[in-house]
PDB file of N, CA and C in Angstrom:
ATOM      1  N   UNK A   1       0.840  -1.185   0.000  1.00  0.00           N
ATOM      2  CA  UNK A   1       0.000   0.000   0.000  1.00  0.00           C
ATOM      3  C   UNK A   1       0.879   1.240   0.000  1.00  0.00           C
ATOM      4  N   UNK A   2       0.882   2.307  -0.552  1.00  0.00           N
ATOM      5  CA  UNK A   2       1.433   3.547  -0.850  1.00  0.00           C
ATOM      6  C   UNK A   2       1.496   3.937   0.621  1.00  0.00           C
ATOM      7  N   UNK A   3       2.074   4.991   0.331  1.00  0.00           N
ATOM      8  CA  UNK A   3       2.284   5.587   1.848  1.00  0.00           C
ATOM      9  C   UNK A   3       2.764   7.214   1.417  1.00  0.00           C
ATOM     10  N   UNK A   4       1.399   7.933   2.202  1.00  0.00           N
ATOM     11  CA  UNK A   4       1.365   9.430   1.910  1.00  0.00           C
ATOM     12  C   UNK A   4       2.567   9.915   2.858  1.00  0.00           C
ATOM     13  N   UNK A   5       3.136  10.992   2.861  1.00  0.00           N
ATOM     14  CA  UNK A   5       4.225  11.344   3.502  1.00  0.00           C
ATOM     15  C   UNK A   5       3.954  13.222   3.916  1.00  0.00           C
ATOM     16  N   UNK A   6       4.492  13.100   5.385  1.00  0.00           N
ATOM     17  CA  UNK A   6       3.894  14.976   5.048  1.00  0.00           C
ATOM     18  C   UNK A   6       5.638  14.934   6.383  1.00  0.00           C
ATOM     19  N   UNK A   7       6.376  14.199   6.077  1.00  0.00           N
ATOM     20  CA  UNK A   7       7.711  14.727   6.599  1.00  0.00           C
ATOM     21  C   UNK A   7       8.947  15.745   5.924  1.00  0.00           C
ATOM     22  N   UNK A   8      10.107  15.944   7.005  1.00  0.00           N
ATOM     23  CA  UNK A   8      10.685  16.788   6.432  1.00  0.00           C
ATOM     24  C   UNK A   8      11.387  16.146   5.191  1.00  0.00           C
ATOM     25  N   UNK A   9      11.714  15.232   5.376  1.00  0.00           N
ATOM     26  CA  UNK A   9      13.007  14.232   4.339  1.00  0.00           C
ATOM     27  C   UNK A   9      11.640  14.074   3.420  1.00  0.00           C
ATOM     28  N   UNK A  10      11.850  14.456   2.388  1.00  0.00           N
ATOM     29  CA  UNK A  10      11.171  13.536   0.943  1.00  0.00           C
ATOM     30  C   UNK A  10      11.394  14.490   0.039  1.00  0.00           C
ATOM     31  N   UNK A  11      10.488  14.432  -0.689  1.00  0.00           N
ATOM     32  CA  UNK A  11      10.366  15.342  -2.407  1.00  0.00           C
ATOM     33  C   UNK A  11       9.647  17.038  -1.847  1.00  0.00           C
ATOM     34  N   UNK A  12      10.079  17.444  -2.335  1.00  0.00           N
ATOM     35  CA  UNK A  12       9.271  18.905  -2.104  1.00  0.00           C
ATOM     36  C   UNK A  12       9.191  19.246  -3.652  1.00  0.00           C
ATOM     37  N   UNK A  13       7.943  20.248  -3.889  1.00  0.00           N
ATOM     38  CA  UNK A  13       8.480  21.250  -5.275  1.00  0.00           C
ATOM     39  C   UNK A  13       8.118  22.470  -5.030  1.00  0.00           C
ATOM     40  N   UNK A  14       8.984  23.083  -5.011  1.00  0.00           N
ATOM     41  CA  UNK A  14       8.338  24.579  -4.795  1.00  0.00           C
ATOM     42  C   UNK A  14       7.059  25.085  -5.940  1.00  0.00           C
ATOM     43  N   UNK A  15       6.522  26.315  -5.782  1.00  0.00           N
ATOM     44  CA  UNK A  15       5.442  26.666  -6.171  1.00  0.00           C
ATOM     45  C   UNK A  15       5.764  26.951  -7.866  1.00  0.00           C
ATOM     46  N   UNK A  16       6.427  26.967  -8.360  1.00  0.00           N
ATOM     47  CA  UNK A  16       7.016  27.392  -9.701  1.00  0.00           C
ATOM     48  C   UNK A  16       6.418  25.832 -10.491  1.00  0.00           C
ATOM     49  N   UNK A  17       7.561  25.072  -9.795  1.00  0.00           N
ATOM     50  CA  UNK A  17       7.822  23.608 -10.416  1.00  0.00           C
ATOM     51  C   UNK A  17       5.818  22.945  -9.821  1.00  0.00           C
ATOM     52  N   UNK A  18       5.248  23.131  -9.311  1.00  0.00           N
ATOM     53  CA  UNK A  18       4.218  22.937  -8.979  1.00  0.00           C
ATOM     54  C   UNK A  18       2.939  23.456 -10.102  1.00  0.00           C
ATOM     55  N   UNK A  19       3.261  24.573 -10.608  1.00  0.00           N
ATOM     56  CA  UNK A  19       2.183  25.419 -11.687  1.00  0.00           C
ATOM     57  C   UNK A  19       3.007  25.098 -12.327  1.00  0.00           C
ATOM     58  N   UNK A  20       3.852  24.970 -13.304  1.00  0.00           N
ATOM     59  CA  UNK A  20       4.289  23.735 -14.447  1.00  0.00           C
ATOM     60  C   UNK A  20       3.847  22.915 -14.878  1.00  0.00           C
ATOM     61  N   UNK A  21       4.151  21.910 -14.011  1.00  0.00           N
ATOM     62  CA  UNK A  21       3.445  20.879 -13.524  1.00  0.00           C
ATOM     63  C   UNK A  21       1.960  20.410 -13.997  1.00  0.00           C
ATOM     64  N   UNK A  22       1.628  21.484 -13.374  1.00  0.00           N
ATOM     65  CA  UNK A  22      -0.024  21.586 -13.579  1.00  0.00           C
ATOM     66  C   UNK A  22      -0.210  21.935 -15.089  1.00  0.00           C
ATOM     67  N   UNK A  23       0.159  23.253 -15.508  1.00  0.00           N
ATOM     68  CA  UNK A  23       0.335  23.526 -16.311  1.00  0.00           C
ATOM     69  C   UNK A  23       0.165  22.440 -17.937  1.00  0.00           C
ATOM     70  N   UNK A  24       1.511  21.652 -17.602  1.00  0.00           N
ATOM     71  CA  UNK A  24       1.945  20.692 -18.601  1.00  0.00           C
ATOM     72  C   UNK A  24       0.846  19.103 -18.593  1.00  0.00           C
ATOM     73  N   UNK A  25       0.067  18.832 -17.447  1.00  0.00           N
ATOM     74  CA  UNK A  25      -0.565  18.264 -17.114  1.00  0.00           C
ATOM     75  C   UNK A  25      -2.123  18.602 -17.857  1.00  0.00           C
ATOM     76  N   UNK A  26      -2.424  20.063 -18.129  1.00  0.00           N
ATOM     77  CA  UNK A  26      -3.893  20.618 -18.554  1.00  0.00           C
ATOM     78  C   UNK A  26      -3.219  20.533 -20.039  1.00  0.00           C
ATOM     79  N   UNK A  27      -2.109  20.566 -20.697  1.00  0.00           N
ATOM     80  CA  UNK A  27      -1.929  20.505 -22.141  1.00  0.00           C
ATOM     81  C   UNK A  27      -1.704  19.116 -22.472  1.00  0.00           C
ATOM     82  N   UNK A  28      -1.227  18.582 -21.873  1.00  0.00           N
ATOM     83  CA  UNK A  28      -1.510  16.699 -22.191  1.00  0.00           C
ATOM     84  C   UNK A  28      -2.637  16.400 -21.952  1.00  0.00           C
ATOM     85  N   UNK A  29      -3.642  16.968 -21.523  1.00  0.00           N
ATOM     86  CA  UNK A  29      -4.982  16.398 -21.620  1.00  0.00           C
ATOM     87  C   UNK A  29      -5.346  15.110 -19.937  1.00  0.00           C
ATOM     88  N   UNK A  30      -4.464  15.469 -19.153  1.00  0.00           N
ATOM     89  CA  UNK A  30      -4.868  14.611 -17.826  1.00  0.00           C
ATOM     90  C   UNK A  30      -5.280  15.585 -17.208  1.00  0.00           C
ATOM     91  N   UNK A  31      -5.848  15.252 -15.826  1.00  0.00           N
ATOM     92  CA  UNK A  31      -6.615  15.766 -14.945  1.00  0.00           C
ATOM     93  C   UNK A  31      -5.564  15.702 -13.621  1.00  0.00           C
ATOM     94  N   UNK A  32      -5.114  16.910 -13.112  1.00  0.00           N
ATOM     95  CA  UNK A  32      -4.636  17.199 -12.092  1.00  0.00           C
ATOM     96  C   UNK A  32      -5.085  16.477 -10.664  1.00  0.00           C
ATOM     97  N   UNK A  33      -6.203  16.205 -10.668  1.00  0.00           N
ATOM     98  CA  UNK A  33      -6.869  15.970  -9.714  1.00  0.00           C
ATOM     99  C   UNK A  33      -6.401  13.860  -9.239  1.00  0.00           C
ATOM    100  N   UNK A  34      -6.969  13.751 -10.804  1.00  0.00           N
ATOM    101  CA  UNK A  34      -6.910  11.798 -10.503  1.00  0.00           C
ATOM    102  C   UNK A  34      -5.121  11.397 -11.074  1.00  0.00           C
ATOM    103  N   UNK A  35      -4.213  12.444 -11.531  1.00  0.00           N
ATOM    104  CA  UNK A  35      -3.228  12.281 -11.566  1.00  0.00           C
ATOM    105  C   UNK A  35      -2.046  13.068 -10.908  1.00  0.00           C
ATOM    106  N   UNK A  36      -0.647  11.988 -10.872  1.00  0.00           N
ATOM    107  CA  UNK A  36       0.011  12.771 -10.068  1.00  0.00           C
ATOM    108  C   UNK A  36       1.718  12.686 -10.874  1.00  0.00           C
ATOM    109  N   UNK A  37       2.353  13.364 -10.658  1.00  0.00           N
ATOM    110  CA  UNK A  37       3.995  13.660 -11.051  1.00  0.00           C
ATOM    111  C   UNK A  37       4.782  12.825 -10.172  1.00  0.00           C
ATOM    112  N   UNK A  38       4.945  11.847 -11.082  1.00  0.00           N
ATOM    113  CA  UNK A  38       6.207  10.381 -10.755  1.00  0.00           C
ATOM    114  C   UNK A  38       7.298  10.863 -10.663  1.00  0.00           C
ATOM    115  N   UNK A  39       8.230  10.930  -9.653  1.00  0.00           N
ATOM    116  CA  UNK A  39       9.416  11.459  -9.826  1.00  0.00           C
ATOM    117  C   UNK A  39      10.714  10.130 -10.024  1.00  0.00           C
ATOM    118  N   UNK A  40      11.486  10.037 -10.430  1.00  0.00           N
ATOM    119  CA  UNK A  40      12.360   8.724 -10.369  1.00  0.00           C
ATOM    120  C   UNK A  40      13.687   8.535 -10.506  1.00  0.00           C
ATOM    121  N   UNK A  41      14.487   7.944 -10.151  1.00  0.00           N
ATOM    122  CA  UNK A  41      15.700   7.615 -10.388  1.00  0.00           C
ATOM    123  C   UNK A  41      16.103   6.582 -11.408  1.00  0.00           C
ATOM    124  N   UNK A  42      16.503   6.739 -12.320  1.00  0.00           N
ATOM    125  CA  UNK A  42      17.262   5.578 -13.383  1.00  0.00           C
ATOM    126  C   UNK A  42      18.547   5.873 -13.450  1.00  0.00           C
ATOM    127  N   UNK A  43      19.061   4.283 -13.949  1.00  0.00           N
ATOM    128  CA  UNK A  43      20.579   4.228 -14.232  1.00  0.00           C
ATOM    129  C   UNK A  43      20.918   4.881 -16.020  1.00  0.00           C
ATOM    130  N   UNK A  44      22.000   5.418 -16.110  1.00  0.00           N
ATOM    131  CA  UNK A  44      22.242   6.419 -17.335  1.00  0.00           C
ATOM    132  C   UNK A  44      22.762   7.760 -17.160  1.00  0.00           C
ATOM    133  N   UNK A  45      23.045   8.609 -17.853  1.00  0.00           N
ATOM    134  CA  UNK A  45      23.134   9.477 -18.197  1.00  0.00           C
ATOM    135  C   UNK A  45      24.533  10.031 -17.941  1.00  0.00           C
ATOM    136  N   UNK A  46      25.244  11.027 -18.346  1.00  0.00           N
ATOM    137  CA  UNK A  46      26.503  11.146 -18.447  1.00  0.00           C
ATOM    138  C   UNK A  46      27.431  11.022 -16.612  1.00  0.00           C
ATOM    139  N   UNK A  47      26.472  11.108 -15.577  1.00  0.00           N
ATOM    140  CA  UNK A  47      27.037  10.974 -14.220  1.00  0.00           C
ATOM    141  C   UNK A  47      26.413  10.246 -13.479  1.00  0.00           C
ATOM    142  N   UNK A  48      25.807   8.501 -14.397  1.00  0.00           N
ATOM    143  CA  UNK A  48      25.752   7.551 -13.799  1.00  0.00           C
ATOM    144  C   UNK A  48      24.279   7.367 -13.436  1.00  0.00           C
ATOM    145  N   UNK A  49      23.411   8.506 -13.247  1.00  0.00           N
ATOM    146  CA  UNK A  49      22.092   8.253 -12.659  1.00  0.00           C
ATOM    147  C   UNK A  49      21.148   9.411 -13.159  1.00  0.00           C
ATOM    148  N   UNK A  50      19.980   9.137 -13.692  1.00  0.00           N
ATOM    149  CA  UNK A  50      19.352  10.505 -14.361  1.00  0.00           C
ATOM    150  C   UNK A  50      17.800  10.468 -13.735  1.00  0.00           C
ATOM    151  N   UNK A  51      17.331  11.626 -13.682  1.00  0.00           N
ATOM    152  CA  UNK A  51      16.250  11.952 -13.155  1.00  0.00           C
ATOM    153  C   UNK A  51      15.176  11.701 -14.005  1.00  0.00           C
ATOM    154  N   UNK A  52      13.746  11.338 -13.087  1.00  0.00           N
ATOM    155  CA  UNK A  52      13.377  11.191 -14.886  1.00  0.00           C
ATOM    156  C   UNK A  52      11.716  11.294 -14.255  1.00  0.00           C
ATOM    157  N   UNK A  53      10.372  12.362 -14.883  1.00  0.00           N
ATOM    158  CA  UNK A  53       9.564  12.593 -14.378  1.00  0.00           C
ATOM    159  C   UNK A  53       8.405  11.831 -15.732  1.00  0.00           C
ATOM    160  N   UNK A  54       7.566  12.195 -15.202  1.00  0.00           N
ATOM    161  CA  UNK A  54       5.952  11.215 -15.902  1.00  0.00           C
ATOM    162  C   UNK A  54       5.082  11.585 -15.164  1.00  0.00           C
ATOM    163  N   UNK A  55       3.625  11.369 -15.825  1.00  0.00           N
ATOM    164  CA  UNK A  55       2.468  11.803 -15.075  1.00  0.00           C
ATOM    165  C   UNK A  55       2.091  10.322 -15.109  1.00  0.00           C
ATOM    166  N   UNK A  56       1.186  10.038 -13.813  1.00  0.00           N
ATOM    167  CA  UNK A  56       1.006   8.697 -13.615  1.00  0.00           C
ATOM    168  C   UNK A  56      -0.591   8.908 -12.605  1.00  0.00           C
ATOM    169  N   UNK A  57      -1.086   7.864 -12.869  1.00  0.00           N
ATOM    170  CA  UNK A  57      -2.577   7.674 -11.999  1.00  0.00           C
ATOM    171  C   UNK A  57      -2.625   6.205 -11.736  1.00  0.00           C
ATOM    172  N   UNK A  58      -1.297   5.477 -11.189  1.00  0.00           N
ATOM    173  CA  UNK A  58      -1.356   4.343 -10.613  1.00  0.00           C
ATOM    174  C   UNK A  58      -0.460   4.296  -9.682  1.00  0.00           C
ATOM    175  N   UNK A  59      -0.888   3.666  -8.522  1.00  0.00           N
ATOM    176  CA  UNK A  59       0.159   3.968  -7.602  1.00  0.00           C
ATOM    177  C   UNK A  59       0.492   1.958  -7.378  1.00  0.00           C
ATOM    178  N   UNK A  60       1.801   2.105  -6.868  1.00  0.00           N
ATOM    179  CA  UNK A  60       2.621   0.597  -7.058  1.00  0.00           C
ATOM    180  C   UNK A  60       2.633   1.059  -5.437  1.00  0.00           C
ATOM    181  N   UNK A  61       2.117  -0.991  -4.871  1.00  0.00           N
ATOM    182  CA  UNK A  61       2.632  -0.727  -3.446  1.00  0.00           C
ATOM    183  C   UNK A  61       3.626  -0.390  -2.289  1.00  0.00           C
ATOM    184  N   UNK A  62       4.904   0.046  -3.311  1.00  0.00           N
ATOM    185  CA  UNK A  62       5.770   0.815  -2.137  1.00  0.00           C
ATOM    186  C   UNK A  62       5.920   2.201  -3.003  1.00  0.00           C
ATOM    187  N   UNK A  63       5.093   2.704  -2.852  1.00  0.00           N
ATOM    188  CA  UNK A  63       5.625   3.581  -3.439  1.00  0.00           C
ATOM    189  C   UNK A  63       5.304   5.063  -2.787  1.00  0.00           C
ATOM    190  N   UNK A  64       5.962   6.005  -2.515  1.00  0.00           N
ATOM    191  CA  UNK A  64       5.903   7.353  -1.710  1.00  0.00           C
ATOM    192  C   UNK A  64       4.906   8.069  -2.252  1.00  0.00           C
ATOM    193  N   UNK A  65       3.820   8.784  -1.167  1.00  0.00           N
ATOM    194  CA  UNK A  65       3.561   9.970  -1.376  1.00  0.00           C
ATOM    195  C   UNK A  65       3.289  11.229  -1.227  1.00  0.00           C
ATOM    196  N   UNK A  66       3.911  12.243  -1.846  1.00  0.00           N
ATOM    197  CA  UNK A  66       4.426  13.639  -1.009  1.00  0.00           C
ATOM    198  C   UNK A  66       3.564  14.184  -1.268  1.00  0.00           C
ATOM    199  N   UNK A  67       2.441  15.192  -0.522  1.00  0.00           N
ATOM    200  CA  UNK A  67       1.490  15.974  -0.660  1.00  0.00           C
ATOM    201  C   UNK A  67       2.125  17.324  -0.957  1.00  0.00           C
ATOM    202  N   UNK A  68       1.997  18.053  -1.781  1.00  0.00           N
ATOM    203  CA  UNK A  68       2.134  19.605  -2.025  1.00  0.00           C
ATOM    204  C   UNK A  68       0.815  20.297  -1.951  1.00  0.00           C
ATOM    205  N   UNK A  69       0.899  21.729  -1.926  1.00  0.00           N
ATOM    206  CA  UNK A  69      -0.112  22.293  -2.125  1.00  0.00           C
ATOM    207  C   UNK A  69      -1.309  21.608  -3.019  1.00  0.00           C
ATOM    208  N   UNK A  70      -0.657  21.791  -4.159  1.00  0.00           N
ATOM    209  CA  UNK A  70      -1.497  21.781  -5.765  1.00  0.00           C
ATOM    210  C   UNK A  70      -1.126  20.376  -6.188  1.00  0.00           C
ATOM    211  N   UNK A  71      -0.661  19.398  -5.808  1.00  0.00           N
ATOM    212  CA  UNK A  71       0.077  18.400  -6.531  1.00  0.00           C
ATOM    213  C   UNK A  71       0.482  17.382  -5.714  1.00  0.00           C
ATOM    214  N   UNK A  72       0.722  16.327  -6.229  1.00  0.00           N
ATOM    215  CA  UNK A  72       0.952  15.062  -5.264  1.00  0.00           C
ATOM    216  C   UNK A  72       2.965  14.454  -5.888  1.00  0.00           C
ATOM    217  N   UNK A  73       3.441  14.484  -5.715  1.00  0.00           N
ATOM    218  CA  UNK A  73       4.952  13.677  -6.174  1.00  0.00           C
ATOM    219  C   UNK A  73       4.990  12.608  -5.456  1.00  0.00           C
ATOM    220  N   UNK A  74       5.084  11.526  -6.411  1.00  0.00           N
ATOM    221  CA  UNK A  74       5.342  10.247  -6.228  1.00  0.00           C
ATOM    222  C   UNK A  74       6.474   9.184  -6.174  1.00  0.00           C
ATOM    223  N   UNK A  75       6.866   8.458  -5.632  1.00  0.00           N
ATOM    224  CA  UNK A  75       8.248   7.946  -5.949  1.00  0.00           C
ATOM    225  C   UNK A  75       8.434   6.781  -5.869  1.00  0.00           C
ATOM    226  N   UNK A  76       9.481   5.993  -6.200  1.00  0.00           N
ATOM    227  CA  UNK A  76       9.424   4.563  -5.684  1.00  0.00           C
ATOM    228  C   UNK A  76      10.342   4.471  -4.641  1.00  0.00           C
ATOM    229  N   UNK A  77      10.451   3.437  -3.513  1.00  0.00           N
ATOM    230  CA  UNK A  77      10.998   3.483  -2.159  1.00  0.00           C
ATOM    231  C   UNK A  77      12.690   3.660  -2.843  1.00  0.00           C
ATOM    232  N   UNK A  78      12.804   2.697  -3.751  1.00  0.00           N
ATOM    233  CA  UNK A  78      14.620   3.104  -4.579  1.00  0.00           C
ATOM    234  C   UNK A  78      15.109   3.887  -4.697  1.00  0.00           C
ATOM    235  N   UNK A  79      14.381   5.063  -5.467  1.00  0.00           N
ATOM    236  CA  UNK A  79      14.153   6.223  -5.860  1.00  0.00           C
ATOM    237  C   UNK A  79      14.515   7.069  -4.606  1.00  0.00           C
ATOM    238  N   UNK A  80      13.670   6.828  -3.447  1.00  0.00           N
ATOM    239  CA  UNK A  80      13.981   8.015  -2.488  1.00  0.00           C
ATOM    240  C   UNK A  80      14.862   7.888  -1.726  1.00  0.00           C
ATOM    241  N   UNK A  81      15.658   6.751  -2.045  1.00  0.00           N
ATOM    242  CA  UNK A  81      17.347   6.978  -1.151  1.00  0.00           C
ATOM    243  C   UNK A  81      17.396   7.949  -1.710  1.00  0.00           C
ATOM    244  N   UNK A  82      17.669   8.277  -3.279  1.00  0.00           N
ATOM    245  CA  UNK A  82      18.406   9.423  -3.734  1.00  0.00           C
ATOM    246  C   UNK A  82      17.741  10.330  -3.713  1.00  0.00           C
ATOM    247  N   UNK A  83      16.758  10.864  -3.650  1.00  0.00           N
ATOM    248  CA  UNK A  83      16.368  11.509  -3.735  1.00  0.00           C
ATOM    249  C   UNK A  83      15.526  12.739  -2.438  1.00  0.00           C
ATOM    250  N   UNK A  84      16.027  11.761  -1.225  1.00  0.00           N
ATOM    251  CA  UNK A  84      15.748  12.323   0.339  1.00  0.00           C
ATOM    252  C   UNK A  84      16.226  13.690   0.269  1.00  0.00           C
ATOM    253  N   UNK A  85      15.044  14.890   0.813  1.00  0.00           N
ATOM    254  CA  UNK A  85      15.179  16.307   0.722  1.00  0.00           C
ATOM    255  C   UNK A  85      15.648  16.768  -0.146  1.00  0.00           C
ATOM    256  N   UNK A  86      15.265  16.241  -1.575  1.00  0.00           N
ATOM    257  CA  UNK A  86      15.287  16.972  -3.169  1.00  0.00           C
ATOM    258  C   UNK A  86      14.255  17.828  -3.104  1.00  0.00           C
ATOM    259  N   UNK A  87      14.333  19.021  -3.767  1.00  0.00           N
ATOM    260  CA  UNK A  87      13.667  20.162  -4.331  1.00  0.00           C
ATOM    261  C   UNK A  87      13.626  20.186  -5.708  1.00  0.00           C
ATOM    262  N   UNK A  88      12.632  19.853  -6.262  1.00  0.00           N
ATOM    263  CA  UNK A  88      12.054  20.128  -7.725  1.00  0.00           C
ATOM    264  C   UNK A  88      12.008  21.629  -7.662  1.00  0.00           C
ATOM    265  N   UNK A  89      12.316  22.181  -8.607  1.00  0.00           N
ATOM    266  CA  UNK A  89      11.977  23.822  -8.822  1.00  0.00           C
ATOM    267  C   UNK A  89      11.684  23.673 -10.557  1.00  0.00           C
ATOM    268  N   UNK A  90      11.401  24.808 -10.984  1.00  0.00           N
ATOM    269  CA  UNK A  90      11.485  25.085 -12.238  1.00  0.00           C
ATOM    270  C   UNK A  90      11.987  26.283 -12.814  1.00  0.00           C
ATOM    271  N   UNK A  91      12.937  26.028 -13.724  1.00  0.00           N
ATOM    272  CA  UNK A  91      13.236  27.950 -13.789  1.00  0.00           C
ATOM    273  C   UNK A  91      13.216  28.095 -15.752  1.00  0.00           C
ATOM    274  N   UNK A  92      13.166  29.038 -15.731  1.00  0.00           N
ATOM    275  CA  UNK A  92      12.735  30.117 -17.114  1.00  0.00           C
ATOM    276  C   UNK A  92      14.025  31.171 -17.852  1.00  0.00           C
ATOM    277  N   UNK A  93      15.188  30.797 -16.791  1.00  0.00           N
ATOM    278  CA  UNK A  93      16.213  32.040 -17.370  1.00  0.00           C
ATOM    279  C   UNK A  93      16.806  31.872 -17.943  1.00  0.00           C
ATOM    280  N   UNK A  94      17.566  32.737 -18.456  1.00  0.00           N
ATOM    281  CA  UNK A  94      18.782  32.666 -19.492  1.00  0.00           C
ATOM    282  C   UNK A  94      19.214  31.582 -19.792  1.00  0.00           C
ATOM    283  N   UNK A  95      19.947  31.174 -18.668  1.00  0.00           N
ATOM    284  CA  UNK A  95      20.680  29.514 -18.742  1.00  0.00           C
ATOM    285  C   UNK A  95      20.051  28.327 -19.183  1.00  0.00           C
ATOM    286  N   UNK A  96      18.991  28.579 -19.016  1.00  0.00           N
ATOM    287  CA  UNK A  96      18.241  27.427 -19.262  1.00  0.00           C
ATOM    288  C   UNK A  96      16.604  27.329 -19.375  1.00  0.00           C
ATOM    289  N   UNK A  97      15.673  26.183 -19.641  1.00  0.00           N
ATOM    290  CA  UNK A  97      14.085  26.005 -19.089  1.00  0.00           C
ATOM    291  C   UNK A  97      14.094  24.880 -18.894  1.00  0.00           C
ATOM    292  N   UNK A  98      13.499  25.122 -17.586  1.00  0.00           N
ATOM    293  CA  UNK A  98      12.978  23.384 -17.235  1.00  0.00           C
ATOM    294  C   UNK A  98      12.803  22.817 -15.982  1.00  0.00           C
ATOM    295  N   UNK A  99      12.856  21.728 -15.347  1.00  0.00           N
ATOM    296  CA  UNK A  99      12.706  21.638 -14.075  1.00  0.00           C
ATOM    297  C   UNK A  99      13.989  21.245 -13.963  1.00  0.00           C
ATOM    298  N   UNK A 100      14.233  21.506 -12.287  1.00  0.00           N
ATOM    299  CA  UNK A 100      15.675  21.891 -11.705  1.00  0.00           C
ATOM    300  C   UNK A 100      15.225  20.716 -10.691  1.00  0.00           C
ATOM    301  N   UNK A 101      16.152  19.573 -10.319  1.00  0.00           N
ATOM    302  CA  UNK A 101      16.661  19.541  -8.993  1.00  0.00           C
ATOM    303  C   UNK A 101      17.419  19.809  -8.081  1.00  0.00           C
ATOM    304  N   UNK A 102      17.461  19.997  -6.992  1.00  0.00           N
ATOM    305  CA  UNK A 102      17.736  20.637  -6.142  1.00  0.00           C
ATOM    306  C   UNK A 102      18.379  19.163  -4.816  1.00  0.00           C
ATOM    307  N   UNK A 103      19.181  18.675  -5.306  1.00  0.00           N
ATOM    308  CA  UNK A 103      19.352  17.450  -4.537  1.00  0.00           C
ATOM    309  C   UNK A 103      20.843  17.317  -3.685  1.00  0.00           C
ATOM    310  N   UNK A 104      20.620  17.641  -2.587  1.00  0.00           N
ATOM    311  CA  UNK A 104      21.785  17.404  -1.327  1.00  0.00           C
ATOM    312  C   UNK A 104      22.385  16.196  -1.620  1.00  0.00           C
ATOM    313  N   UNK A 105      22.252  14.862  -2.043  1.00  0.00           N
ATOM    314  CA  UNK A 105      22.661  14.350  -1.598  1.00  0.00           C
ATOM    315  C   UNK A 105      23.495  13.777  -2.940  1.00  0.00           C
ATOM    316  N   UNK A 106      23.795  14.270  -4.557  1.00  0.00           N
ATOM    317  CA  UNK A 106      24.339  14.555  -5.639  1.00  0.00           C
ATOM    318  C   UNK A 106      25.627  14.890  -5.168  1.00  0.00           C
ATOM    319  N   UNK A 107      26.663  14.085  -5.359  1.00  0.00           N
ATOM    320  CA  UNK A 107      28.080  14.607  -4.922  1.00  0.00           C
ATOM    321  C   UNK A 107      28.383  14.922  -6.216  1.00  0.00           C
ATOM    322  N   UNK A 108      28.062  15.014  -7.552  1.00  0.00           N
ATOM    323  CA  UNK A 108      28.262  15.506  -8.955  1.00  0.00           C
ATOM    324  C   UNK A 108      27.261  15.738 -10.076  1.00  0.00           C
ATOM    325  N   UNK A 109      26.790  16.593 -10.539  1.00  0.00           N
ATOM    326  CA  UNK A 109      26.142  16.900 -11.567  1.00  0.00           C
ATOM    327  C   UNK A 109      26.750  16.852 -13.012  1.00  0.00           C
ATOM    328  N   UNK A 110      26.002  16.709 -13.748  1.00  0.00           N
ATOM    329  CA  UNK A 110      26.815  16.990 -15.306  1.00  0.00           C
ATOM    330  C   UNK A 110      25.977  18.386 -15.597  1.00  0.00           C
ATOM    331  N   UNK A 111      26.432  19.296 -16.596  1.00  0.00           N
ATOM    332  CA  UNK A 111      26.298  20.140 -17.095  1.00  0.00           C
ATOM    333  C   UNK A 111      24.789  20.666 -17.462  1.00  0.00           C
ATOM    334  N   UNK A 112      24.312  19.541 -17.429  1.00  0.00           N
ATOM    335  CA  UNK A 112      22.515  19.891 -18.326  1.00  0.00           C
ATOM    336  C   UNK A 112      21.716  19.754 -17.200  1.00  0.00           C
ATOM    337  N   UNK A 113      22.249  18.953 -15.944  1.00  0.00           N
ATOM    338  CA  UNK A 113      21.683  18.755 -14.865  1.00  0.00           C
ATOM    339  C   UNK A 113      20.580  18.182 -14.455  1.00  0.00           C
ATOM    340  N   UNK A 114      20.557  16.758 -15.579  1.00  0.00           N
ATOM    341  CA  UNK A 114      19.533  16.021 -16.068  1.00  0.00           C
ATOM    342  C   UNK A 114      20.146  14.697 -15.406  1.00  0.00           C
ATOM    343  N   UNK A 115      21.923  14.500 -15.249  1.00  0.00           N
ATOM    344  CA  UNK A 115      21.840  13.520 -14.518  1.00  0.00           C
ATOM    345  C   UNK A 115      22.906  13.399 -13.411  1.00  0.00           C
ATOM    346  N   UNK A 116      23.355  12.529 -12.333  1.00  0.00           N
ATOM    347  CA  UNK A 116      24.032  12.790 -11.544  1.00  0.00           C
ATOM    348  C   UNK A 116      24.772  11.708 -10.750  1.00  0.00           C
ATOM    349  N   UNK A 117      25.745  11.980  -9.752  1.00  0.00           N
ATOM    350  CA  UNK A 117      26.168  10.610  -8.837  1.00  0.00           C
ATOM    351  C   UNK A 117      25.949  11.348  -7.382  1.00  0.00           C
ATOM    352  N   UNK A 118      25.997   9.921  -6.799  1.00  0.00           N
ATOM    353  CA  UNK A 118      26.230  10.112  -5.499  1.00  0.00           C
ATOM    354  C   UNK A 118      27.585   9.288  -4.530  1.00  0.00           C
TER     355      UNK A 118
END
């Protein structure tokens, strides 16, 4: 059975990465409401491990879930070793668009910041 989470250690997204979210969710044609933003860890990408998001309306029995305001982030128990007190953000500037993590526990990023080690 899933397990809702309202502690300090898990996924957060700030309010940016949250109306995105939503956002990108009303142009794919799902419903905010009966769906939620999978967050995940896979093996790949130029520093060994890459982040990797989806909209999903099934929940697998171990699997995390972080209440936000507007939005639910989901995870699998694997997933949230790495991902314990990550911050999803989203940013719009110069450097870049897109969603940002924000992850303490990344001892290296690569450049695009799509994937990482620990």
């Amino acid at each position: 059975m899933a397990t809702t989470e309202t502690l300090a250690e898990g996924i957060t997204a700030s309010q940016r990465a949250q109306q995105k979210a939503l956002e990108l969710m009303r142009q794919a044609g799902v419903d905010g409401k009966d769906y939620f933003l999978r967050v995940s860890v896979v093996g790949g990408g130029c520093s060994g491990l890459s982040y990797k998001l989806d909209f999903d309306n099934e929940l697998n029995p171990n699997d995390q879930v972080f209440e936000m305001e507007s939005l639910q982030l989901v995870t699998d128990i694997k997933s949230l070793l790495y991902l314990l007190n990550t911050e999803l953000d989203f940013s719009d500037g110069l450097n870049g668009k897109g969603f940002v993590f924000k992850n303490p526990n990344a001892s290296r990023t690569c450049g695009c910041g799509e994937s990482f080690a620990v």
